[in-house]
Each structure stands twice: as structure tokens, then as C-alpha cells.
C-alpha atoms as a PDB file:
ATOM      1  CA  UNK A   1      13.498   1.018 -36.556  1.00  0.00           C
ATOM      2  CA  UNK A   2      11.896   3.521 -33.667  1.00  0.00           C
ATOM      3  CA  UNK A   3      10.832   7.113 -33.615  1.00  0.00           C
ATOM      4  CA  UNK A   4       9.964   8.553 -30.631  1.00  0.00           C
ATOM      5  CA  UNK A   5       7.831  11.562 -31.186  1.00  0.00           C
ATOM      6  CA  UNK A   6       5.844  13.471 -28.274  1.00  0.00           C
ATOM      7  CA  UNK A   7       4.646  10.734 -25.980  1.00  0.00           C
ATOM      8  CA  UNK A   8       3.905   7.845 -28.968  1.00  0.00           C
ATOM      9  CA  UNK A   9       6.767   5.876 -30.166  1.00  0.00           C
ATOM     10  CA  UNK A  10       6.130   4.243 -33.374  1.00  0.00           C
ATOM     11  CA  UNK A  11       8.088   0.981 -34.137  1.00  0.00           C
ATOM     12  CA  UNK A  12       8.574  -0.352 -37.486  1.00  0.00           C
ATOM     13  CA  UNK A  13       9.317  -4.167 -37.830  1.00  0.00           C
ATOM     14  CA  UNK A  14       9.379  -5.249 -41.705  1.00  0.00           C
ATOM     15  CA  UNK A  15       6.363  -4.435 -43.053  1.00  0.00           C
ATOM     16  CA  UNK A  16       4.366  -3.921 -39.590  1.00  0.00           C
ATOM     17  CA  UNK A  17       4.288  -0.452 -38.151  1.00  0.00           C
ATOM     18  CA  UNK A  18       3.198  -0.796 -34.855  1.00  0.00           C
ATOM     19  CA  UNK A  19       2.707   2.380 -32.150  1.00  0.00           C
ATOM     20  CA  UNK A  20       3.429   2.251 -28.374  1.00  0.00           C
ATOM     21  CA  UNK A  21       3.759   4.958 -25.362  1.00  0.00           C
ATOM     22  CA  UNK A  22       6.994   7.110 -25.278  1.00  0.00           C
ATOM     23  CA  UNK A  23       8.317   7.530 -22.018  1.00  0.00           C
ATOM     24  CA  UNK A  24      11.528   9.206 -20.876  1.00  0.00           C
ATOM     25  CA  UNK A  25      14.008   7.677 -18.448  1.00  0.00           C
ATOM     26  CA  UNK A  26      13.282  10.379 -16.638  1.00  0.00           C
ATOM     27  CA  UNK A  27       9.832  11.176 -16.229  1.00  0.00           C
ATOM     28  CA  UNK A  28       8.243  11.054 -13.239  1.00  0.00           C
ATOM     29  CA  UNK A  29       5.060  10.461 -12.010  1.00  0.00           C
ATOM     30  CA  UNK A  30       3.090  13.432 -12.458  1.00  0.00           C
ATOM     31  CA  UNK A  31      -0.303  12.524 -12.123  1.00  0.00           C
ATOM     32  CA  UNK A  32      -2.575  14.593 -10.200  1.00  0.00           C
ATOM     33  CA  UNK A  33      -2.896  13.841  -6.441  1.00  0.00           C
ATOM     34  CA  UNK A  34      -5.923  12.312  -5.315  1.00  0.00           C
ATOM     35  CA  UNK A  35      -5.984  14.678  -1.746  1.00  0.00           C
ATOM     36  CA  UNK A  36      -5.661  18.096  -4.266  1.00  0.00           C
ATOM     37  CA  UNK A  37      -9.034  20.682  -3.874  1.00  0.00           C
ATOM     38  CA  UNK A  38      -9.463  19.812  -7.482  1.00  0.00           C
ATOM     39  CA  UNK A  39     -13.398  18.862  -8.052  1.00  0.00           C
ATOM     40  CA  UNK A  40     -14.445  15.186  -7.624  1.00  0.00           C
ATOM     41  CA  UNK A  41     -15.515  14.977 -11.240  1.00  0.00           C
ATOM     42  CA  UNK A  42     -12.235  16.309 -12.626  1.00  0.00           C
ATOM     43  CA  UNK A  43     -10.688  13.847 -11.086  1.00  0.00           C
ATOM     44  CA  UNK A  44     -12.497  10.815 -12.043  1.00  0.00           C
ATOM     45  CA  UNK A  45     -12.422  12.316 -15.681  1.00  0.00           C
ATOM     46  CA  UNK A  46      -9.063  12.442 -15.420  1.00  0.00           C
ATOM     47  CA  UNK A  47      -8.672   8.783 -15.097  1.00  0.00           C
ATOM     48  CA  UNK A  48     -11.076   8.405 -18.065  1.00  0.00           C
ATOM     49  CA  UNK A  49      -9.107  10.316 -20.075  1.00  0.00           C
ATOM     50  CA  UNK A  50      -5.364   8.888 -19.142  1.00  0.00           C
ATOM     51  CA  UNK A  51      -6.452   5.520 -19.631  1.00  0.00           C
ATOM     52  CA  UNK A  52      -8.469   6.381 -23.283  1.00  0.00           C
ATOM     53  CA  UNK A  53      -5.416   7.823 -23.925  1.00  0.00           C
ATOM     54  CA  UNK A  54      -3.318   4.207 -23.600  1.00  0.00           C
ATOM     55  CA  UNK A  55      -5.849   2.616 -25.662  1.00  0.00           C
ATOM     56  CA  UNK A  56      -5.590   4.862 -28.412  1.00  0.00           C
ATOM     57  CA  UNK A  57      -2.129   5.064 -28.385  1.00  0.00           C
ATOM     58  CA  UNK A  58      -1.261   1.317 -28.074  1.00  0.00           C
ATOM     59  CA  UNK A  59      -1.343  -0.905 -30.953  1.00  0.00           C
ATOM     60  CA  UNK A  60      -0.792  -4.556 -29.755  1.00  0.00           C
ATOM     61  CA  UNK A  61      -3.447  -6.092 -27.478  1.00  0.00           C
ATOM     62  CA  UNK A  62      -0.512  -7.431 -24.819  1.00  0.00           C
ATOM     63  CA  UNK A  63       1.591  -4.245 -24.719  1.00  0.00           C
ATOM     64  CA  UNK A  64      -1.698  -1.753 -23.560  1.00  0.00           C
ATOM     65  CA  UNK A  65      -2.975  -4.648 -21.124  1.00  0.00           C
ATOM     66  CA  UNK A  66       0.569  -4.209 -20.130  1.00  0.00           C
ATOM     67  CA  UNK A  67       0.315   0.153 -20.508  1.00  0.00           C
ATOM     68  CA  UNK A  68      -3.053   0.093 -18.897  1.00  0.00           C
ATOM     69  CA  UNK A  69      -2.010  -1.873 -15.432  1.00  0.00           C
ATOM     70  CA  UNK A  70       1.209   0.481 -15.378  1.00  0.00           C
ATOM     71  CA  UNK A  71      -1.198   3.362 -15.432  1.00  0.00           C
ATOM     72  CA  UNK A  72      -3.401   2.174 -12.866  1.00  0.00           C
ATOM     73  CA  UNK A  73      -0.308   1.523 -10.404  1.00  0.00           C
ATOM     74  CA  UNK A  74       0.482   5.143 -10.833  1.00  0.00           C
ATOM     75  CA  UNK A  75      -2.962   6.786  -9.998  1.00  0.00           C
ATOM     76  CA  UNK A  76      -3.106   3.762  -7.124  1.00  0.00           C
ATOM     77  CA  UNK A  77       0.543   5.461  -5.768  1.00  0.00           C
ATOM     78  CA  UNK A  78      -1.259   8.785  -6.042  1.00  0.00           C
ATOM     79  CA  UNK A  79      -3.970   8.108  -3.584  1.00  0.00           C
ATOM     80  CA  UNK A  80      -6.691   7.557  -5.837  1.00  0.00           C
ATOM     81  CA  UNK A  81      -9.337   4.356  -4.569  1.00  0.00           C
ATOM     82  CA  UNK A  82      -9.128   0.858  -6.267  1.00  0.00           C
ATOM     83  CA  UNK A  83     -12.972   1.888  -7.013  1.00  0.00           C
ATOM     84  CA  UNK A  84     -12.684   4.680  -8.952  1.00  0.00           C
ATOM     85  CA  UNK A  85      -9.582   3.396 -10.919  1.00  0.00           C
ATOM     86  CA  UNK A  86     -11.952   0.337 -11.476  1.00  0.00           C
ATOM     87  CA  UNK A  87     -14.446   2.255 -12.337  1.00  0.00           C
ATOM     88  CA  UNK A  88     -12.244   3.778 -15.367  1.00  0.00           C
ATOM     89  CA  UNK A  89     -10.625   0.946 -16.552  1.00  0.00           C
ATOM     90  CA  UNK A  90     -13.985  -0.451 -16.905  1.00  0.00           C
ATOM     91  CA  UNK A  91     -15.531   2.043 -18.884  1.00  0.00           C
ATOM     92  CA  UNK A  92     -12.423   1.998 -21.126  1.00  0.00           C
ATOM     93  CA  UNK A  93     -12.684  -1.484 -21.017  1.00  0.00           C
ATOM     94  CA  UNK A  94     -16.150  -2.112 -22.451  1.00  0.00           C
ATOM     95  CA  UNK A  95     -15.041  -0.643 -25.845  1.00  0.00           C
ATOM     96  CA  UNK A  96     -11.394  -2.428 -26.034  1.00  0.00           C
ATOM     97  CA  UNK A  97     -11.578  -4.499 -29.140  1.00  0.00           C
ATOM     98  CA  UNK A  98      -7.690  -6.045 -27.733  1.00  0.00           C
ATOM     99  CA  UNK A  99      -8.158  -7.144 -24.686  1.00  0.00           C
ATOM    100  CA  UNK A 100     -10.138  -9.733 -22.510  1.00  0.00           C
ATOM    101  CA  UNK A 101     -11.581  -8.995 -18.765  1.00  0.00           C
ATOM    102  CA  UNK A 102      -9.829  -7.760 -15.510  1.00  0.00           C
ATOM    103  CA  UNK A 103      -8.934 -10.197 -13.247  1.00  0.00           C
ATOM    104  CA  UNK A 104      -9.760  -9.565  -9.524  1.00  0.00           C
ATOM    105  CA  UNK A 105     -12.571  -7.249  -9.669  1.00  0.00           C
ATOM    106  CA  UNK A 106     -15.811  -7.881  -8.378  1.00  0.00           C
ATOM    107  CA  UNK A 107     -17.838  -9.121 -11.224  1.00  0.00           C
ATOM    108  CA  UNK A 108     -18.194 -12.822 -12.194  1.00  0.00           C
ATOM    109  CA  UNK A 109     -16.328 -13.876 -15.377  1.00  0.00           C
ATOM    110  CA  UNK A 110     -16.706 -16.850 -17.239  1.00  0.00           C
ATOM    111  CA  UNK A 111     -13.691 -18.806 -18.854  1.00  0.00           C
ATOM    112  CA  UNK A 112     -14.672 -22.055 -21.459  1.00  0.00           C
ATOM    113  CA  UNK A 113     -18.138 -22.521 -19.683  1.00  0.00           C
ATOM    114  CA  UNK A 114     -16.665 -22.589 -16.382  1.00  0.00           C
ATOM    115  CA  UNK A 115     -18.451 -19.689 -13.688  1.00  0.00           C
ATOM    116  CA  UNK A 116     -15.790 -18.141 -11.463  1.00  0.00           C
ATOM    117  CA  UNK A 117     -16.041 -15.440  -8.748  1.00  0.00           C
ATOM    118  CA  UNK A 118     -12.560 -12.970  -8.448  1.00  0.00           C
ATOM    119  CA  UNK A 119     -13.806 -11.145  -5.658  1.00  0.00           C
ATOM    120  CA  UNK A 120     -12.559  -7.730  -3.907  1.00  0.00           C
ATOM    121  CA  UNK A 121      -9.083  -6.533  -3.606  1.00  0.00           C
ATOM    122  CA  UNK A 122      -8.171  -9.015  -0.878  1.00  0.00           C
ATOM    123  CA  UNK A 123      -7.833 -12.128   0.305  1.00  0.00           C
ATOM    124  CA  UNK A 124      -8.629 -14.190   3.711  1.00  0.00           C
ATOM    125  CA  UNK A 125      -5.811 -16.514   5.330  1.00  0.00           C
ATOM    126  CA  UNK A 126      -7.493 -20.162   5.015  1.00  0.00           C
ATOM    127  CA  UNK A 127      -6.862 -20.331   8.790  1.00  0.00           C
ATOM    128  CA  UNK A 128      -7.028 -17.072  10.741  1.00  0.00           C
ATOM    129  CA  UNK A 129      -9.163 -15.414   8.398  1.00  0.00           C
ATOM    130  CA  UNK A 130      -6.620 -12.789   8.647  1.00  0.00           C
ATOM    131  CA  UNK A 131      -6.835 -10.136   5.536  1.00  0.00           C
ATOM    132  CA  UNK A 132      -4.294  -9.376   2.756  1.00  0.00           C
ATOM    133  CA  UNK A 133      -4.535  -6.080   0.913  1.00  0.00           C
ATOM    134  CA  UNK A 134      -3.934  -7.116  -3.109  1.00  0.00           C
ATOM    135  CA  UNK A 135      -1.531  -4.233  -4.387  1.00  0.00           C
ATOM    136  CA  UNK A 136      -1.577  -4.261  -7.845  1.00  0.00           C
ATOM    137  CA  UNK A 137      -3.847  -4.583 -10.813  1.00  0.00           C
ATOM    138  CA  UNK A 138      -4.118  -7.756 -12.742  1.00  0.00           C
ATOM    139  CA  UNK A 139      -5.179  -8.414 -16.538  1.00  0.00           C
ATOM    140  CA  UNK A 140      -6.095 -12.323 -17.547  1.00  0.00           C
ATOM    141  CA  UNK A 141      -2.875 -11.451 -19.932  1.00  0.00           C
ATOM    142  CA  UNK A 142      -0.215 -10.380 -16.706  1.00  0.00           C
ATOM    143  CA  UNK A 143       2.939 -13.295 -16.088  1.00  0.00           C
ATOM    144  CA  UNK A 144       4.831 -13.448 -13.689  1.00  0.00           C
ATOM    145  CA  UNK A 145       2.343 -13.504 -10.664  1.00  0.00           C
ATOM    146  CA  UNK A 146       1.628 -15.506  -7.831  1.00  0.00           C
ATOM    147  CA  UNK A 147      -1.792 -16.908  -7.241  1.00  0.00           C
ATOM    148  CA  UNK A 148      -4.120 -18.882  -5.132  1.00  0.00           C
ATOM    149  CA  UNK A 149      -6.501 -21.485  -6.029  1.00  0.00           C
ATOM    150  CA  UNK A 150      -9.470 -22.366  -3.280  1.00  0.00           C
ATOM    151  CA  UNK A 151     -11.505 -25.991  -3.471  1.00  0.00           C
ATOM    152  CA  UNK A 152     -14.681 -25.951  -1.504  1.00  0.00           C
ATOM    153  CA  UNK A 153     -13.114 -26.951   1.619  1.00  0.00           C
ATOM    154  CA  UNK A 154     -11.452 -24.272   1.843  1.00  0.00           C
ATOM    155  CA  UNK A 155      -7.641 -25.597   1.253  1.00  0.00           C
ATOM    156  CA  UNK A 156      -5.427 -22.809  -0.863  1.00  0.00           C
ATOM    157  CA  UNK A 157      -2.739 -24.150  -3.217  1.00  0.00           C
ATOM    158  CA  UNK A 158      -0.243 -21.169  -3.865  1.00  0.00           C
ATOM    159  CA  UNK A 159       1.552 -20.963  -7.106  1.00  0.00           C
ATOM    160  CA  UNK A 160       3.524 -18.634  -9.737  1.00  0.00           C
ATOM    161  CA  UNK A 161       3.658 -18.782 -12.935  1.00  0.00           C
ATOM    162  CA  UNK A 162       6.003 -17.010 -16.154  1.00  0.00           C
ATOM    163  CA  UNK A 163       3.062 -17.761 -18.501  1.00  0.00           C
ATOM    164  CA  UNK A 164       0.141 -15.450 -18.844  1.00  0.00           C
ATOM    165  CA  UNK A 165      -2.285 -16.212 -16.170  1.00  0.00           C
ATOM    166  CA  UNK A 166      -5.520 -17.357 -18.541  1.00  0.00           C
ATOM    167  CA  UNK A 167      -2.740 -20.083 -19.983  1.00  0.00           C
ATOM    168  CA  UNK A 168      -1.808 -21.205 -16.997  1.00  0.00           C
ATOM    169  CA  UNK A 169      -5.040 -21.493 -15.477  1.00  0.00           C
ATOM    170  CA  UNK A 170      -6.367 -23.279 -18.331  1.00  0.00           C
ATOM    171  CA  UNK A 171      -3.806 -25.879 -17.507  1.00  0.00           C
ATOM    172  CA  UNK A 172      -4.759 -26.412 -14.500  1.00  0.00           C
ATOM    173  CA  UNK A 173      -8.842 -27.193 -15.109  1.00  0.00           C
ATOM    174  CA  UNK A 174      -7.203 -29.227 -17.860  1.00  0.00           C
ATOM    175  CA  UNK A 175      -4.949 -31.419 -14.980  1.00  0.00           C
ATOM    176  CA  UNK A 176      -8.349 -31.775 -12.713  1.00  0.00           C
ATOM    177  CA  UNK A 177     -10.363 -32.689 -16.082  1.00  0.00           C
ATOM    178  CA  UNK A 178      -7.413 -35.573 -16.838  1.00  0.00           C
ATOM    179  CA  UNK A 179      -7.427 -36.692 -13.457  1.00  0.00           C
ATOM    180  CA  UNK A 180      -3.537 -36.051 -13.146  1.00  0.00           C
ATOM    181  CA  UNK A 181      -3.533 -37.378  -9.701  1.00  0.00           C
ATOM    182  CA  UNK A 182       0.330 -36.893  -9.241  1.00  0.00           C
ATOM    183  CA  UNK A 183      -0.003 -33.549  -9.037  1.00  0.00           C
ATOM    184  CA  UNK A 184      -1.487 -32.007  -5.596  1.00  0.00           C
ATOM    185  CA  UNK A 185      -4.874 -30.176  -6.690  1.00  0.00           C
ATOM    186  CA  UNK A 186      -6.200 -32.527  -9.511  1.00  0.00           C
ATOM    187  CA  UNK A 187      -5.666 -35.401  -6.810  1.00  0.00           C
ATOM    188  CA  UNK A 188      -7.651 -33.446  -4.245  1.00  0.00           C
ATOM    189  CA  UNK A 189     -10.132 -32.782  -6.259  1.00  0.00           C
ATOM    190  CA  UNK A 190     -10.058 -36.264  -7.843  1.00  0.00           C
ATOM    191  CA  UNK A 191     -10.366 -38.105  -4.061  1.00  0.00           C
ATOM    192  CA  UNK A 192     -13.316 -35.527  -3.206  1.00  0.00           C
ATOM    193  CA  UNK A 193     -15.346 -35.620  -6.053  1.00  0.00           C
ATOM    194  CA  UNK A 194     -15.134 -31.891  -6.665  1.00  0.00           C
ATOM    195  CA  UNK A 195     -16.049 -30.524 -10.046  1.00  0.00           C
ATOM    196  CA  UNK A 196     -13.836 -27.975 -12.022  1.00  0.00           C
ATOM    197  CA  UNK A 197     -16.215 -25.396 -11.401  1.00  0.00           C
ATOM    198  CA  UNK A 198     -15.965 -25.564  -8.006  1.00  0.00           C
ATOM    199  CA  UNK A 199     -12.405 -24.146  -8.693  1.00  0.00           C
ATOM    200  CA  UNK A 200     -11.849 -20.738  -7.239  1.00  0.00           C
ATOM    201  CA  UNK A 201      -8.941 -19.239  -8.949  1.00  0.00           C
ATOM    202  CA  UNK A 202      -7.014 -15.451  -7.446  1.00  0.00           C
ATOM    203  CA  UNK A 203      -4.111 -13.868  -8.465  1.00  0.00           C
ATOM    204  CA  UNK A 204      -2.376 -12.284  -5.183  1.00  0.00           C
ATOM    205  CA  UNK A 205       0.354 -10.795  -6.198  1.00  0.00           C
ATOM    206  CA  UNK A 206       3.641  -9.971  -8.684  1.00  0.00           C
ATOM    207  CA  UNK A 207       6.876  -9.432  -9.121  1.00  0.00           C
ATOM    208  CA  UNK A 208       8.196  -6.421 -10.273  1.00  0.00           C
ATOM    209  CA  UNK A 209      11.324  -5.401 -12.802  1.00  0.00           C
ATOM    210  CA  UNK A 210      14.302  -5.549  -9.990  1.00  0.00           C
ATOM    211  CA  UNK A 211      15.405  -1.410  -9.960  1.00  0.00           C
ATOM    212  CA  UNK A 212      18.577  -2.946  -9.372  1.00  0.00           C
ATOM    213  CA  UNK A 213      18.337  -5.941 -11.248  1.00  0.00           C
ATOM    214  CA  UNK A 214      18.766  -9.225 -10.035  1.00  0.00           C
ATOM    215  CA  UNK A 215      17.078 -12.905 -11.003  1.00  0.00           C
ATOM    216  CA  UNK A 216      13.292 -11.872 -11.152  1.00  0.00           C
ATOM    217  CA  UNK A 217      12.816 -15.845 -11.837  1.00  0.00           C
ATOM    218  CA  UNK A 218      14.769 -16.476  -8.470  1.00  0.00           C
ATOM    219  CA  UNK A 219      12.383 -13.479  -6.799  1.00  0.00           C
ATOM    220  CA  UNK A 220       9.091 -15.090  -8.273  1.00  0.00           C
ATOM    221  CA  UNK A 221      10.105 -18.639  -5.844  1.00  0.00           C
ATOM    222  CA  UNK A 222      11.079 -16.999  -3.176  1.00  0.00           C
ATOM    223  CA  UNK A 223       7.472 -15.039  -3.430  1.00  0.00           C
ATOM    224  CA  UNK A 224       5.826 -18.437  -4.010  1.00  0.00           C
ATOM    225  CA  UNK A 225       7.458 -20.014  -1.258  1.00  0.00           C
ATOM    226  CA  UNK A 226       6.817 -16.586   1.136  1.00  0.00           C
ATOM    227  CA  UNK A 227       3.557 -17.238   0.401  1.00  0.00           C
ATOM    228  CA  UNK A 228       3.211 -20.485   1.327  1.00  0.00           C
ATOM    229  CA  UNK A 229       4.467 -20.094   4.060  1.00  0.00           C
ATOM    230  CA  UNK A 230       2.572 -16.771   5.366  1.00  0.00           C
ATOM    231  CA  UNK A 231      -0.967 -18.775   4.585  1.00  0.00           C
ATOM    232  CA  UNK A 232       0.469 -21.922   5.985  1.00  0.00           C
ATOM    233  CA  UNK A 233      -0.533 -23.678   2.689  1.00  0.00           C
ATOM    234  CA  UNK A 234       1.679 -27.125   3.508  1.00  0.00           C
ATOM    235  CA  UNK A 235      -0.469 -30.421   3.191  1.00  0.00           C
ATOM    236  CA  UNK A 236      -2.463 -31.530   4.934  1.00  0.00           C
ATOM    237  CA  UNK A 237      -3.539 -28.150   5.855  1.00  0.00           C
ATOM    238  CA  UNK A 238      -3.702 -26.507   2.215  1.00  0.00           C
ATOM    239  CA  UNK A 239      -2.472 -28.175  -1.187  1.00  0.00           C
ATOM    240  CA  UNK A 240       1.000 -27.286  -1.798  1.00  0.00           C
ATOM    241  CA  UNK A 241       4.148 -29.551  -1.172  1.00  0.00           C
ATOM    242  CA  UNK A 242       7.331 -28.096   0.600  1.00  0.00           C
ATOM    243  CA  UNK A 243      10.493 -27.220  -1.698  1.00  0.00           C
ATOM    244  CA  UNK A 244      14.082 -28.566  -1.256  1.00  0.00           C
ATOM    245  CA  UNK A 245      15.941 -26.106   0.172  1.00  0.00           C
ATOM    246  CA  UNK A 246      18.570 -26.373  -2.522  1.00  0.00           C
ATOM    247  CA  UNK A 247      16.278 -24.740  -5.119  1.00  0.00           C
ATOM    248  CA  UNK A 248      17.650 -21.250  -3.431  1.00  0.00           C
ATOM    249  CA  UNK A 249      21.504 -22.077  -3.083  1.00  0.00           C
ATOM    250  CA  UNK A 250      23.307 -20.633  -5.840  1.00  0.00           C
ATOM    251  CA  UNK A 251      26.588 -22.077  -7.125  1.00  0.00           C
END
């Protein structure tokens, strides 16, 4: 059963009453523009407040990592810097009992003894050294992303994954620790001698809900394989191994 009620909708599910936000199909975003004459501290108290506002709302852990990157995308669409947003979240952040650690901001994290940097809000081509604006805000709990992973040498393996990213990235230390040398990075980093924590690990970008629908499974490949491409990721000059062509011919 659901009740919508104000902006909170509360769903019931046997015994378990959980809360989410309400929105309606057609709200729009409303959030005050960044270039307004408003004061500088109303607006960076506004972004305190909006995303306090998810937490408290938001029952499940997932669903306001979920609510909390939604909001962020709206004040990013309304001019506001990935600093100051950053600056928010992370103040809301430090008293979420749910959730884990953003992915992609500038502090270093630690995952199962493991030291990793997610640096800035872009990345470098391995090659050109030509930079990529990230556009979206990433949680350890997102799916559905495309990522990079760096070895020491600099060589970038591109992937995507449905899974939430700290799974799947745990799977992949796990490969290098097994020595799963039929797959591309454990192999490199097998032949080289690198350690796992030598891994440098980046998530670079998602795939949206389709407005219009479509195979968002199909989209997420054809990202990957963009990617790969645009970085020029191919070995021997980065990790990844070309796709059959006839992974994007529908019958």
C-alpha cells in the first residue's frame, strides 16, 4: 500500500512501513538559481537544508543514496559549483548512519585495507592528456555506470557495470588477488608485478532512465564501447579487448 502525503510518500510492505520522497509527474525543477542576487550564504544553506531534508525523509539506505545524487544533479543543472554541492553533501554526509562515502571527490577513501585516490571531477585521456568534465555525482552504491581503472603505467581499462559499483569493484581486486590471468587487468597486473593497491579505480560516467524509453542495458555497451574508443583504450595501448560487432545487431 502507498500514501502520498505533502512531499513524503510512505509505503507499507507487510509489516515494514517504510517512507520515501513524493514527487509529482509534474514538478519541475524549482530550485533556486545559482546566478540570482540572493546572498552567498543563503544559498549554500539552501543546499544544506534540501539535502537534510532527503535524509530525513528517506528511510532505506539505497533509495536516499539514490534521492541524494538526484538532488545534487538538480542544483548542478541550476548553476551551482561541484564545490559547494560537495561541500553539502559532505556535511550531510558525516552524520548519515545509511550510507557509505562519495565516490569521486577529492579525499582518499579506503576500501578492505586497500588506499585509493578518486580525485577531482575529471579525468585525463591516457594519451593526449586531453580533459573530460565528469557530469554527474556518484555514491559507492550507484549501478549502472561506466568506469575506468588506471595501473601504474598508466594503461585505462574501461568498463560498465549493472551491479553497485563497491560490488563490482570488489570483484575486480578479488580477480588480481586470484591471479585470473584470462581476464585483461588481473593478467597485466599479474605479468608486471603490480600490487592491488596500486589499483586506481574512477567512475566516469552513467546512464540515465531513457525519457523515451528504450534498452538502457543496450545504452550502457554502447557507452562502454564509446568510451573505449574516445580514450583509445584497445590493447596494447590500454587494457580492454575489442567487441564483436554483433553484440549491437538486433534481431
Amino acid at each position: 500500500m502507498i500514501l502520498n502525503s505533502l512531499d513524503v510518500q510512505l509505503i507499507r510492505c507487510g509489516s515494514k512501513i517504510t517512507t520515501d520522497i513524493f514527487r509529482k509527474n509534474i514538478d519541475s525543477n524549482s530550485v533556486l538559481h545559482c546566478s540570482s542576487f540572493h546572498p552567498q550564504p543563503l544559498k549554500k544553506s539552501l543546499l544544506f537544508t534540501q539535502f537534510t531534508s532527503v535524509k530525513r525523509i528517506v528511510s532505506e539506505g539505497e533509495t536516499c543514496t539514490t534521492q541524494l545524487t538526484e538532488m545534487a544533479e538538480h542544483f548542478t543543472k541550476r548553476g551551482y559549483l561541484k564545490d559547494m554541492i560537495e561541500q553539502g553533501l559532505q556535511t550531510v554526509w558525516n552524520t548519515n548512519r545509511f550510507m557509505g562515502r562519495l565516490m569521486g571527490s577529492k579525499n582518499k577513501k579506503t576500501w578492505n585495507g586497500v588506499r585509493l585516490v578518486f580525485v577531482s571531477s575529471f579525468f585525463h585521456h591516457p594519451h593526449t592528456v586531453k580533459e573530460f568534465e565528469i557530469k554527474h555525482f556518484f555514491m559507492c552504491r550507484s549501478s549502472l555506470d561506466l568506469y575506468l581503472l588506471k595501473c601504474p603505467y598508466g594503461l585505462i581499462y574501461i568498463g560498465e557495470t549493472t551491479q553497485q559499483m563497491k560490488d563490482h569493484f570488489y570483484k575486480h581486486k578479488s580477480t588480481i588477488y586470484r591471479n585470473l590471468t584470462t581476464l585483461p587487468v588481473p593478467a597485466h597486473f599479474h605479468q608486471v608485478k603490480h600490487s592491488i593497491s596500486q589499483l586506481k579505480f574512477q567512475i566516469i560516467d552513467t546512464v540515465e532512465i531513457p525519457r523515451r524509453g528504450g534498452d538502457r542495458l543496450l545504452q550502457l555497451k554502447h557507452s562502454e564501447m564509446f568510451w573505449i574508443h574516445k580514450l583509445d583504450t584497445l590493447w596494447p595501448r590500454g587494457l580492454n579487448r575489442d567487441y564483436p560487432p554483433s553484440l549491437f545487431i538486433q534481431i
